[in-house]
Protein backbone atom coordinates (compact mmCIF):
# COMPACT_ATOMS: atom_id res chain seq x y z
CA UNK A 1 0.94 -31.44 -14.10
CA UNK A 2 1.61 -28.12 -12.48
CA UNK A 3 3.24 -28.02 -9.19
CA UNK A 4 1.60 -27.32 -5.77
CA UNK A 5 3.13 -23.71 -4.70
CA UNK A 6 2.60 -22.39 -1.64
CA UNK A 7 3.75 -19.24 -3.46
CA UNK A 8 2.85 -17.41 -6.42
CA UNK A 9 5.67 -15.85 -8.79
CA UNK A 10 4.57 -13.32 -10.28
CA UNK A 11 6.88 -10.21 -12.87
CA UNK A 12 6.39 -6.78 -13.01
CA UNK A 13 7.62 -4.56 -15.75
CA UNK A 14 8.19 -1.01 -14.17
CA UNK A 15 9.47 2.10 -15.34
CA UNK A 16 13.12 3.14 -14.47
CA UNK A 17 11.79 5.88 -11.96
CA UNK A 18 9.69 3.21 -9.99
CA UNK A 19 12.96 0.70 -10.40
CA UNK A 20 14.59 3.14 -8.18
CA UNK A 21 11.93 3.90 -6.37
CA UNK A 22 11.44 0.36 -5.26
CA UNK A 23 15.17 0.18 -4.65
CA UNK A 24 15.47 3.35 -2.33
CA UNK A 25 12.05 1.99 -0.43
CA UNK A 26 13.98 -1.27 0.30
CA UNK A 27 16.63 0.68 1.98
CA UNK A 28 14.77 3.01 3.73
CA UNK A 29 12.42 0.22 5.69
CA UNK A 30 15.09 -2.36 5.59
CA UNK A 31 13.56 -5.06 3.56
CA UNK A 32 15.46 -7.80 2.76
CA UNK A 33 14.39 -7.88 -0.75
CA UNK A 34 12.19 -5.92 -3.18
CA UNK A 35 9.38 -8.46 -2.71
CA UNK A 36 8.91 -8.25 0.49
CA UNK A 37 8.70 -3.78 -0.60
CA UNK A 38 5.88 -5.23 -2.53
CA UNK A 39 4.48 -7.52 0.02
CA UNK A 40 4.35 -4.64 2.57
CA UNK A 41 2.73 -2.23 -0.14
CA UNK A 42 0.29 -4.58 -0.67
CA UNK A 43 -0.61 -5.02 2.96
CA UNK A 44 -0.56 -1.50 3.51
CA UNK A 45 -2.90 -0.40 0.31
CA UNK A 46 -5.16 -3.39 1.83
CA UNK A 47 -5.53 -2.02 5.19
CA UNK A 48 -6.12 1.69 3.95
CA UNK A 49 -8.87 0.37 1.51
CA UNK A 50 -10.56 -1.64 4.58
CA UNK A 51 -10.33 1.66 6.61
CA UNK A 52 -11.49 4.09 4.08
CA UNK A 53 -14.62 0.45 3.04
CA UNK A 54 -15.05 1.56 6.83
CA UNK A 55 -16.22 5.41 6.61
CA UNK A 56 -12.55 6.39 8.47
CA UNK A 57 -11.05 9.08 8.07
CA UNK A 58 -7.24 9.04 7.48
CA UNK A 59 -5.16 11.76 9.37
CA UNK A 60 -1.68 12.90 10.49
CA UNK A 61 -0.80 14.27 12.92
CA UNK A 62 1.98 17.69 12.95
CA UNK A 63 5.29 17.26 15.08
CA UNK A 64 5.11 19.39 18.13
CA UNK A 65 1.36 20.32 17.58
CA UNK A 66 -2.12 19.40 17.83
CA UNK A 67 -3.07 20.05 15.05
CA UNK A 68 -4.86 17.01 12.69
CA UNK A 69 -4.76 17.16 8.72
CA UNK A 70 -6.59 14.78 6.88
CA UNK A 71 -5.09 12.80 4.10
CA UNK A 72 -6.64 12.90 0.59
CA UNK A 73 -6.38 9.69 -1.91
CA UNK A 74 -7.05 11.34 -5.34
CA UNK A 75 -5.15 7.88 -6.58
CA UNK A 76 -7.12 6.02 -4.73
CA UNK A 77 -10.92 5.20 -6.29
CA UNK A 78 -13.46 2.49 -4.52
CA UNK A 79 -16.03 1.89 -6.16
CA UNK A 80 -19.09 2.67 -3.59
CA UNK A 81 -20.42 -0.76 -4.40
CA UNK A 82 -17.45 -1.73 -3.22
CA UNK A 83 -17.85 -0.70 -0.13
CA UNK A 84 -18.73 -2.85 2.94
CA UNK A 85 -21.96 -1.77 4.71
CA UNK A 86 -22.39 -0.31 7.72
């Protein structure tokens, strides 16, 4: 009988480049491990999916201006079925 986890392990086979890039991400935010890089990615993708599912616009702002760009996705794909209505 399998055991009752209140977590799920799960293994990822990456690509030297994203091995590193994992590693300098962990620095840079302070995680204390490179699952909780992942955890955060994941929460992050999640909340830009809900916000784009939305109809929102993403934008940045420029340092010492007003000025407002809007951030493009190309990676990023929902399906409009997807999509939560309105």
């Amino acid at each position: 009988m399998a055991k009752d986890r209140r977590y799920q392990k799960i293994q990822l086979d990456v690509s030297q480049r994203t091995f590193d890039q994992l590693n300098r991400l962990q620095s840079q935010i302070d995680a204390s491990s490179r699952a909780e890089v992942v955890r955060k990615a994941l929460y992050m993708l999640d909340w830009l999916v809900s916000k784009i599912n939305e109809g929102s616009e993403i934008m940045t702002k420029r340092v010492g201006t007003d000025e407002l760009v809007s951030i493009e996705f190309p990676l990023l794909y929902i399906h409009p079925t997807e999509r939560t209505s309105q």
